[in-house]
PDB file of N, CA and C in Angstrom:
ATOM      1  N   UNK A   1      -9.267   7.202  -9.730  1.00  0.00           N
ATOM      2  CA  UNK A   1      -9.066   6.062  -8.840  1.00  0.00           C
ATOM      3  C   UNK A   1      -7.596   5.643  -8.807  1.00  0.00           C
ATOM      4  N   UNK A   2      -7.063   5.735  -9.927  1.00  0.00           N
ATOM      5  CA  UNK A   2      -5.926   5.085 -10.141  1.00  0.00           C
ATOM      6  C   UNK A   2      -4.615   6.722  -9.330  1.00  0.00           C
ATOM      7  N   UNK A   3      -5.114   7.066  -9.467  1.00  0.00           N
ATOM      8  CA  UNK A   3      -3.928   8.684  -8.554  1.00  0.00           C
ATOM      9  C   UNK A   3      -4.343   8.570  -7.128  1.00  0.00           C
ATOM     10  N   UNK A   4      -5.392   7.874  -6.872  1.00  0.00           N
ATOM     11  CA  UNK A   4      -5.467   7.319  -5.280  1.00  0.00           C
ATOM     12  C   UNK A   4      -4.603   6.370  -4.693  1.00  0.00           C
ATOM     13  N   UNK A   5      -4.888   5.214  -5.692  1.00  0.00           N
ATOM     14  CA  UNK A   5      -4.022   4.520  -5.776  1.00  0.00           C
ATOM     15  C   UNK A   5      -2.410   4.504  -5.153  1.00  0.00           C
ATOM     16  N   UNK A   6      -2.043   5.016  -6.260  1.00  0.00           N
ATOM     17  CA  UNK A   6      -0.691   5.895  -6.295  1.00  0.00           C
ATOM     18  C   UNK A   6      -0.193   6.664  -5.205  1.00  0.00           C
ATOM     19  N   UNK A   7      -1.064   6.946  -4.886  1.00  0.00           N
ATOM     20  CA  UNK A   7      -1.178   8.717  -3.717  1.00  0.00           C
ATOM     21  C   UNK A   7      -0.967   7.207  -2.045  1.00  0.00           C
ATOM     22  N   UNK A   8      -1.371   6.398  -2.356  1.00  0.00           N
ATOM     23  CA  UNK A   8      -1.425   5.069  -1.125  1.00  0.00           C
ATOM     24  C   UNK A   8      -0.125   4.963  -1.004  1.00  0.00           C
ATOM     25  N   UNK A   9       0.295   4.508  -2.490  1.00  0.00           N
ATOM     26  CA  UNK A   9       1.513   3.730  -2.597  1.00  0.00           C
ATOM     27  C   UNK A   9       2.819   4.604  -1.948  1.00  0.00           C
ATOM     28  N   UNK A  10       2.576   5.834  -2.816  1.00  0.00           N
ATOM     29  CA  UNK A  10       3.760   6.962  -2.926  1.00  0.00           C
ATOM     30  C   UNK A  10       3.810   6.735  -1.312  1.00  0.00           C
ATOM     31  N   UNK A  11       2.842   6.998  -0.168  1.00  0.00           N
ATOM     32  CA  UNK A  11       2.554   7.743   1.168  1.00  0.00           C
ATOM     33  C   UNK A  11       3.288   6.394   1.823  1.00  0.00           C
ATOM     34  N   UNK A  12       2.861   5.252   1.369  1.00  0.00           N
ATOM     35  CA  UNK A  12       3.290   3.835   2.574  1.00  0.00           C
ATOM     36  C   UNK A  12       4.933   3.763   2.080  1.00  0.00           C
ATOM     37  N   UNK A  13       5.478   3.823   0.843  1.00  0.00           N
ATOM     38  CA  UNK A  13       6.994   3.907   0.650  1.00  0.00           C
ATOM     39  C   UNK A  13       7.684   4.842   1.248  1.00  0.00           C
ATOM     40  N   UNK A  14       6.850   6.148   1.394  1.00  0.00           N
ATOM     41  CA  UNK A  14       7.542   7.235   1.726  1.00  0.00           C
ATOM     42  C   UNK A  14       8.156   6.895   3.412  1.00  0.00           C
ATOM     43  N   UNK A  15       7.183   6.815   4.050  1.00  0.00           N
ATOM     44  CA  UNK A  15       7.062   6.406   5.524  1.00  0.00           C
ATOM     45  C   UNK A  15       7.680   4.937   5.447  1.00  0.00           C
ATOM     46  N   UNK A  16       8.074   4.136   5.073  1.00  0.00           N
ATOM     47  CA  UNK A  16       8.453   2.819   5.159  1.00  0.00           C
ATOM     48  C   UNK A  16      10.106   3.293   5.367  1.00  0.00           C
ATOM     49  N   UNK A  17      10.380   3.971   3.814  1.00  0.00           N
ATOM     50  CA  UNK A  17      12.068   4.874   4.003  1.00  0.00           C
ATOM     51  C   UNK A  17      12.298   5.293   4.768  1.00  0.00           C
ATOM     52  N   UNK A  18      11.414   6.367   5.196  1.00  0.00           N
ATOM     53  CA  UNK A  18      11.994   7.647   6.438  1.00  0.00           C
ATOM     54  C   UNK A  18      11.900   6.385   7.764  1.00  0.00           C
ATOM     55  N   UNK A  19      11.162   5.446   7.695  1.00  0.00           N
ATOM     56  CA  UNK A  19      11.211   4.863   9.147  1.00  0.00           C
ATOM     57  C   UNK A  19      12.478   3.737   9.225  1.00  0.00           C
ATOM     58  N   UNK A  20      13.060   3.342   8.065  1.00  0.00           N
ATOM     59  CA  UNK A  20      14.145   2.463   7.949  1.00  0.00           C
ATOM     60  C   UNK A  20      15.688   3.407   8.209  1.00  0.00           C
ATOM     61  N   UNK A  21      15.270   4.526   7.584  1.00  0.00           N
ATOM     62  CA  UNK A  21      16.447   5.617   7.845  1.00  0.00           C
ATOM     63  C   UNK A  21      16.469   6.115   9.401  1.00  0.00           C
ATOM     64  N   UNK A  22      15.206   6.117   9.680  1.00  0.00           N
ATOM     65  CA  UNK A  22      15.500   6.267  11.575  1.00  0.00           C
ATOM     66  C   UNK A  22      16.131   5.577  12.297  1.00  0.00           C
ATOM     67  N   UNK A  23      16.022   4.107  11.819  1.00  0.00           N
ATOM     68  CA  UNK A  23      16.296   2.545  12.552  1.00  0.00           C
ATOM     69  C   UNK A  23      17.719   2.588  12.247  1.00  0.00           C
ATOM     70  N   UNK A  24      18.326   2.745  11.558  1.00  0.00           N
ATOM     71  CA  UNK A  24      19.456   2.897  10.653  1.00  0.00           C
ATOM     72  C   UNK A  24      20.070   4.050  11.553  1.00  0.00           C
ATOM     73  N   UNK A  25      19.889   5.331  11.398  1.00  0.00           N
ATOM     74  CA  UNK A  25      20.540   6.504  12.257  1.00  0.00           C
ATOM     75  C   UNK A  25      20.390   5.469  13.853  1.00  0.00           C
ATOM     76  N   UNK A  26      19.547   5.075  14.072  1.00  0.00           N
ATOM     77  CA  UNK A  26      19.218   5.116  15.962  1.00  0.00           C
ATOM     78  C   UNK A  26      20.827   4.003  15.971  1.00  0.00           C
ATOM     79  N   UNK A  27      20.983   3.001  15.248  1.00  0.00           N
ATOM     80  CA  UNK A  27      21.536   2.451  15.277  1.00  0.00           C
ATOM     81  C   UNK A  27      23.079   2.106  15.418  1.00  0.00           C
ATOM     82  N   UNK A  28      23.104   3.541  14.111  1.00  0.00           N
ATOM     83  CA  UNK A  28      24.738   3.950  14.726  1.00  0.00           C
ATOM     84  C   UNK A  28      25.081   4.685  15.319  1.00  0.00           C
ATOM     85  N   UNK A  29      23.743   5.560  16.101  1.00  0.00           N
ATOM     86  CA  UNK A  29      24.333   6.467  17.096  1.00  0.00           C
ATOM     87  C   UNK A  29      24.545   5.859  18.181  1.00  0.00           C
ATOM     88  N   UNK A  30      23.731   4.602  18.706  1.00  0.00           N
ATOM     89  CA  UNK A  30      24.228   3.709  19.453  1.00  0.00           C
ATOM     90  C   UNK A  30      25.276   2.787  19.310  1.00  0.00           C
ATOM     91  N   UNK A  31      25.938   2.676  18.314  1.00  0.00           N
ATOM     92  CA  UNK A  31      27.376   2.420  18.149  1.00  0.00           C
ATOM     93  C   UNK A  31      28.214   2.819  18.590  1.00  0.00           C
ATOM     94  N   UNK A  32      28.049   4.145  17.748  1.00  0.00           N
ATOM     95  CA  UNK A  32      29.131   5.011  18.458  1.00  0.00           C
ATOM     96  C   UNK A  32      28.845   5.824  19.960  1.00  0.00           C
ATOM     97  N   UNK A  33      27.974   5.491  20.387  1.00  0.00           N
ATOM     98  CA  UNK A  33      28.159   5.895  22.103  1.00  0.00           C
ATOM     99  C   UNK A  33      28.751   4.490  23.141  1.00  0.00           C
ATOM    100  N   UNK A  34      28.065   3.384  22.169  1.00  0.00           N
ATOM    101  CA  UNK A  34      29.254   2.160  22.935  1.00  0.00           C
ATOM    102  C   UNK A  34      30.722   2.192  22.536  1.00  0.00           C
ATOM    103  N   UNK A  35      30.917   2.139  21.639  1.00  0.00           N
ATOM    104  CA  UNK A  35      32.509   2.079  21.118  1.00  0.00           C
ATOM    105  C   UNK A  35      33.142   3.170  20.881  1.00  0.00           C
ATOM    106  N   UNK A  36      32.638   4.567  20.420  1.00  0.00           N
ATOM    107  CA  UNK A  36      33.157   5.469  20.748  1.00  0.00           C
ATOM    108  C   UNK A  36      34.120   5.802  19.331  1.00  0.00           C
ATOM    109  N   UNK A  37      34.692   6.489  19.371  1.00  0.00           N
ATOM    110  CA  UNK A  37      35.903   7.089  17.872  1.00  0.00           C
ATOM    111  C   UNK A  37      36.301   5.480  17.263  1.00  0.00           C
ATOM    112  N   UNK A  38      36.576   4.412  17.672  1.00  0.00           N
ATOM    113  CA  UNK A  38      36.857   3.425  17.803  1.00  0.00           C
ATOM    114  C   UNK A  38      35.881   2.907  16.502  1.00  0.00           C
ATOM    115  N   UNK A  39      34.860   3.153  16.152  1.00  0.00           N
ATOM    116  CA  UNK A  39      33.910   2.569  15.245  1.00  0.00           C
ATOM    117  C   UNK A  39      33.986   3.028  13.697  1.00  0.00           C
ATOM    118  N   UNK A  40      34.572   4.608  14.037  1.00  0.00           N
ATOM    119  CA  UNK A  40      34.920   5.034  12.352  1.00  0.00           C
ATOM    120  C   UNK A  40      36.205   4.548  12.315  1.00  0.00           C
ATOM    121  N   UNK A  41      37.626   5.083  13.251  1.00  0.00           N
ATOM    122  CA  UNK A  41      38.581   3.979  13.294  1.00  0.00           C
ATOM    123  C   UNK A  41      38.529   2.297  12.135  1.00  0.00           C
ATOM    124  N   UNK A  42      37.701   1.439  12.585  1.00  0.00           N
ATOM    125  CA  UNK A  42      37.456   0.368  12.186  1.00  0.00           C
ATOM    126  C   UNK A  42      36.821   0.450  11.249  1.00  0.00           C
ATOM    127  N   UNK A  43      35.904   1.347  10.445  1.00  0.00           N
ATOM    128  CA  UNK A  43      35.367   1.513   8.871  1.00  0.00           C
ATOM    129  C   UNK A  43      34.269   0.837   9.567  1.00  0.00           C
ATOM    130  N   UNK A  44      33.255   0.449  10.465  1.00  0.00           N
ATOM    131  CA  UNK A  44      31.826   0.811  10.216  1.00  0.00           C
ATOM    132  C   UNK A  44      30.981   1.138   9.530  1.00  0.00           C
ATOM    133  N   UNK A  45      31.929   1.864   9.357  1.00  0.00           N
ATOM    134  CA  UNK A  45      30.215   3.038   8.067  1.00  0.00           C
ATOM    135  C   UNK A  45      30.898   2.771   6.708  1.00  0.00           C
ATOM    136  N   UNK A  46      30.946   2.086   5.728  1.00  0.00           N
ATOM    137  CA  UNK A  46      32.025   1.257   4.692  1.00  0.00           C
ATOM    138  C   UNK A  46      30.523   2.093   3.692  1.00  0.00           C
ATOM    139  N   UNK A  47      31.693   2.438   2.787  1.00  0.00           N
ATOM    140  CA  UNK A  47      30.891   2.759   1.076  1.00  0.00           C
ATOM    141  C   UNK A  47      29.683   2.167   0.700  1.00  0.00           C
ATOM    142  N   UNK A  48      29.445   0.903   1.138  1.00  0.00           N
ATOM    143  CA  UNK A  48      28.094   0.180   0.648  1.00  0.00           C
ATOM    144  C   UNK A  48      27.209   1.010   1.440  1.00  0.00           C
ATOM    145  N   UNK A  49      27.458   0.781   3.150  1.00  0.00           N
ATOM    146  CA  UNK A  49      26.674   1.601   3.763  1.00  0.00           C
ATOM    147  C   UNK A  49      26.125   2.759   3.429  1.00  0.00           C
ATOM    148  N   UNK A  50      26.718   3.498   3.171  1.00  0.00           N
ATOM    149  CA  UNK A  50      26.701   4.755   2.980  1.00  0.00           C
ATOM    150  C   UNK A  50      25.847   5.108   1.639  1.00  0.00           C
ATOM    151  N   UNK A  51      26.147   4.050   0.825  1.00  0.00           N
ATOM    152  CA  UNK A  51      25.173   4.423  -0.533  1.00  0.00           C
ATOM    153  C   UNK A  51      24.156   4.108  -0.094  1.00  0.00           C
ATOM    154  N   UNK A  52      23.634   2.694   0.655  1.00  0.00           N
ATOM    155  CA  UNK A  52      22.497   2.148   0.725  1.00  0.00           C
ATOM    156  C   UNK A  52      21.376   3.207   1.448  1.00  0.00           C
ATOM    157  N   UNK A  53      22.188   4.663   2.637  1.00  0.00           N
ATOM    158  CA  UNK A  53      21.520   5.138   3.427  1.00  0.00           C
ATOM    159  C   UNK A  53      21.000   6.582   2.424  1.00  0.00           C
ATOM    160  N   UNK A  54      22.395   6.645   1.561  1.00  0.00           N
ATOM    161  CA  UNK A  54      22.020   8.023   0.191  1.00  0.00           C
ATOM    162  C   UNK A  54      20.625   7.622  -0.262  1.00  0.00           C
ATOM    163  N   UNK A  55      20.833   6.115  -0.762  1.00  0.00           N
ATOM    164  CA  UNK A  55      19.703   5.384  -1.906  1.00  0.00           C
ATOM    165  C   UNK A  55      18.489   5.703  -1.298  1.00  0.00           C
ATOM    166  N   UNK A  56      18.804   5.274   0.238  1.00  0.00           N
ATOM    167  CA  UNK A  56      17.297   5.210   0.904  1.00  0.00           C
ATOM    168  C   UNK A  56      16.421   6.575   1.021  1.00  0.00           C
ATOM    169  N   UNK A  57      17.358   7.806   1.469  1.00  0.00           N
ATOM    170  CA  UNK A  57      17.058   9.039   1.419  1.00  0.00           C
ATOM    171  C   UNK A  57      16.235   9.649   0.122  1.00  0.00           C
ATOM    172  N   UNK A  58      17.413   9.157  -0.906  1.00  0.00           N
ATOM    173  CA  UNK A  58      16.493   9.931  -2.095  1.00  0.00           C
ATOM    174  C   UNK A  58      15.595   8.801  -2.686  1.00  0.00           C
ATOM    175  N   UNK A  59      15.137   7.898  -2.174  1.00  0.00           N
ATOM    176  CA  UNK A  59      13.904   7.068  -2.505  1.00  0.00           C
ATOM    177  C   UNK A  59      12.382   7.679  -1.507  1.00  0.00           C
ATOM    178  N   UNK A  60      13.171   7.866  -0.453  1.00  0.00           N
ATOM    179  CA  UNK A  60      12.002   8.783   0.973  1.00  0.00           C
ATOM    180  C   UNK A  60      12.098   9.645   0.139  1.00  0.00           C
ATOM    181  N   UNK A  61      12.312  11.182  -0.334  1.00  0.00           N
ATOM    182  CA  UNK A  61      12.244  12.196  -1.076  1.00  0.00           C
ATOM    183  C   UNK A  61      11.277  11.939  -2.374  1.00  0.00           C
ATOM    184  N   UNK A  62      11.970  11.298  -3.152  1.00  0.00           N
ATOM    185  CA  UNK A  62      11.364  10.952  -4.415  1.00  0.00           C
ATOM    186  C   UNK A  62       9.696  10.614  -4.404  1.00  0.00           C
ATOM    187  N   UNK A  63       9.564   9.723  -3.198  1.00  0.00           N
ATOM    188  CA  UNK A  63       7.949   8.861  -2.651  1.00  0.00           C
ATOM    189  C   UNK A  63       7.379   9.894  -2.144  1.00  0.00           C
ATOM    190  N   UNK A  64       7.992  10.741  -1.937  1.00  0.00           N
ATOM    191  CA  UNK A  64       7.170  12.298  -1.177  1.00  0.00           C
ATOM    192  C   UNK A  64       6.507  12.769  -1.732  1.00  0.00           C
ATOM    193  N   UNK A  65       7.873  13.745  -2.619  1.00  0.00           N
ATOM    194  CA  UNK A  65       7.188  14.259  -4.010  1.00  0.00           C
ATOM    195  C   UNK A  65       6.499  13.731  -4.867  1.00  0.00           C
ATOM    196  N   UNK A  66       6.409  12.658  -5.377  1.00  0.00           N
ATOM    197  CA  UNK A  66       5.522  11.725  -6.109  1.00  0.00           C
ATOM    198  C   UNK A  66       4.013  11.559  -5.363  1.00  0.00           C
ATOM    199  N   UNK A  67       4.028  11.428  -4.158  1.00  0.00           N
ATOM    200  CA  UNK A  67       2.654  11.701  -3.292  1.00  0.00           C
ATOM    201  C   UNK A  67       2.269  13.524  -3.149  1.00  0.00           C
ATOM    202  N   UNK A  68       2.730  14.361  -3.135  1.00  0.00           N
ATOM    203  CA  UNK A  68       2.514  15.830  -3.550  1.00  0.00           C
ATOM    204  C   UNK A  68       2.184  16.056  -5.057  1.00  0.00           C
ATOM    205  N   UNK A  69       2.567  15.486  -5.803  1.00  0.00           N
ATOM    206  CA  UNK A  69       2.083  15.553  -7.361  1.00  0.00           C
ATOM    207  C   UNK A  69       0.517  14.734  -7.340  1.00  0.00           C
ATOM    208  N   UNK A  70       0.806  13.862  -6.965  1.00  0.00           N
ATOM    209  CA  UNK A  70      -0.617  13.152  -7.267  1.00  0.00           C
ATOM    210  C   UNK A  70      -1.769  13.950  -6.284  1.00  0.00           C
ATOM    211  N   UNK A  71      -1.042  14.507  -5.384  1.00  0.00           N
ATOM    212  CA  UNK A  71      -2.167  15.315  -4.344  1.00  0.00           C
ATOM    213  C   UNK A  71      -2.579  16.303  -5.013  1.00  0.00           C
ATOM    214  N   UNK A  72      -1.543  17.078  -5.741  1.00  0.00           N
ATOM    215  CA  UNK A  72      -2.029  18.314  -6.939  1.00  0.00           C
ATOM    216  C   UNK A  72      -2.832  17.825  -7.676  1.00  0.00           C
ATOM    217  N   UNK A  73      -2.873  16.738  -8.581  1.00  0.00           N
ATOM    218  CA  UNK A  73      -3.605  16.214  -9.390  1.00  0.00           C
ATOM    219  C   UNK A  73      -5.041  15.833  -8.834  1.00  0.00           C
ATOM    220  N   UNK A  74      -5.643  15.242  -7.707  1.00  0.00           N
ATOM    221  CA  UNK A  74      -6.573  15.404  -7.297  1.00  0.00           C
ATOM    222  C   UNK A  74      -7.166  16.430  -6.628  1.00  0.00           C
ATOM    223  N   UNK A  75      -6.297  17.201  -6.196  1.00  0.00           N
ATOM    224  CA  UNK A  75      -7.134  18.652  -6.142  1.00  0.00           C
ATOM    225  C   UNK A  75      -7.370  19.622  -7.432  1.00  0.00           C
ATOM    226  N   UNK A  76      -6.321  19.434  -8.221  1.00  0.00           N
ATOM    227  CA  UNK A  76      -6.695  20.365  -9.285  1.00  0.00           C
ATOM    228  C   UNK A  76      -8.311  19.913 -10.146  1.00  0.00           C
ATOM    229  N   UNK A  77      -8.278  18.362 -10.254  1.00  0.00           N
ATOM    230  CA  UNK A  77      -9.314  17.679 -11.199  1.00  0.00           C
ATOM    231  C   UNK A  77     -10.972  18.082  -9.838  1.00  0.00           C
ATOM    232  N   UNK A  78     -10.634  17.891  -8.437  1.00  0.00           N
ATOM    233  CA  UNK A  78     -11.336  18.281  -7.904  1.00  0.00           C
ATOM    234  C   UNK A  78     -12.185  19.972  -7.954  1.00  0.00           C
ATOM    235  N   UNK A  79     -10.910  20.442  -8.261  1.00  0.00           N
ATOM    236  CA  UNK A  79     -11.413  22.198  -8.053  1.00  0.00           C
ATOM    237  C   UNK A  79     -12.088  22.401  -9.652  1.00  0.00           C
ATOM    238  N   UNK A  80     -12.012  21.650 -10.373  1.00  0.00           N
ATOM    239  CA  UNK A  80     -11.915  21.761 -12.015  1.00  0.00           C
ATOM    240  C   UNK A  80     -13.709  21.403 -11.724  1.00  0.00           C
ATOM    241  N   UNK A  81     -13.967  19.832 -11.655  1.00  0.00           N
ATOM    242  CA  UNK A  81     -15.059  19.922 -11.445  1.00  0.00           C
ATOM    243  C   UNK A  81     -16.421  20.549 -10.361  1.00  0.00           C
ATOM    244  N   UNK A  82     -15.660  20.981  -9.229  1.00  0.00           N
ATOM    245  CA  UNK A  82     -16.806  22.157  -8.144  1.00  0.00           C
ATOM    246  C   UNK A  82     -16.593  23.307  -9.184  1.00  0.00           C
ATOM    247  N   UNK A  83     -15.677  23.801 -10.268  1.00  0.00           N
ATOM    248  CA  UNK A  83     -15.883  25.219 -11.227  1.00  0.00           C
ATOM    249  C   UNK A  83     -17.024  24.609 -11.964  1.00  0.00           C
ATOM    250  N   UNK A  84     -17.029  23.870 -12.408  1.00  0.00           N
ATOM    251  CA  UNK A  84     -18.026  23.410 -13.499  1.00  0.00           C
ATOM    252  C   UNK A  84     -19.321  23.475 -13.439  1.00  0.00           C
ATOM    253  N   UNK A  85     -19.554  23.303 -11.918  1.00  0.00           N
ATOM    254  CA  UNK A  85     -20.918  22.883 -11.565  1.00  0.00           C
ATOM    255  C   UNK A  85     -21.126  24.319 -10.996  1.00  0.00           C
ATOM    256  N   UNK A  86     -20.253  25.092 -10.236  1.00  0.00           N
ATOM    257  CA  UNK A  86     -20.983  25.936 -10.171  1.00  0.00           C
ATOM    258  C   UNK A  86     -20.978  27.295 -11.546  1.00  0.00           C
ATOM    259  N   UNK A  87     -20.687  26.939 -12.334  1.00  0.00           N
ATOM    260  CA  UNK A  87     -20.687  27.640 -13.706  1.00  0.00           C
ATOM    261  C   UNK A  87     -21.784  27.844 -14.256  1.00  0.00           C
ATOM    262  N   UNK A  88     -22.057  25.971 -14.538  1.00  0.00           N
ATOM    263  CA  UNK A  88     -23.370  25.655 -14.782  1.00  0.00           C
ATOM    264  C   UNK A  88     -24.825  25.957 -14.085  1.00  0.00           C
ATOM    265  N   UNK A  89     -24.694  25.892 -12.783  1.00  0.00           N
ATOM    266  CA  UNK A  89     -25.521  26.127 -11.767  1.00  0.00           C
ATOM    267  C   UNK A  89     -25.886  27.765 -11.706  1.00  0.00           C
ATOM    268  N   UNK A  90     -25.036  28.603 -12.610  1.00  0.00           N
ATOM    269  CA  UNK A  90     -25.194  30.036 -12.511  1.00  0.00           C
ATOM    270  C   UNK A  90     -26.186  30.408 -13.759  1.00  0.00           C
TER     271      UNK A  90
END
């Protein structure tokens, strides 16, 4: 129950990141089609930025993989018990 759980959590963070990192990209590509060279010129995209969009990336990654592990884990405990039964059943 509790790797379901998890497997929720990992899946709604994962998609929460990747959809903040879209909003984020859509955002300065529409920057820079209004203002043009003019926007890196002026430091726009400043060091904080830039970590905050790294941070966000490898937090989307991390929530991925963390939802692929727990997916292994319920299939493996799944395939573990259909062996069992049909072991027994033989």
């Amino acid at each position: 129950m509790l790797t379901f759980v998890l497997m929720g959590a990992f899946f709604l963070l994962s998609g929460v990141a990747s959809i903040d990192l879209y909003v984020v990209l859509k955002a300065n590509i529409d920057l820079f089609q209004k203002y043009g060279t003019a926007v890196i010129d002026d430091g726009a995209r400043g060091g904080l930025k830039i970590a905050t969009e790294l941070g966000m990336t490898v937090l989307s990654i991390l929530c991925f993989v963390l939802f692929i592990v727990c997916e292994r884990i319920v299939v493996d405990r799944l395939t573990a018990t259909l062996r069992d039964v049909t072991v027994e059943s033989t």
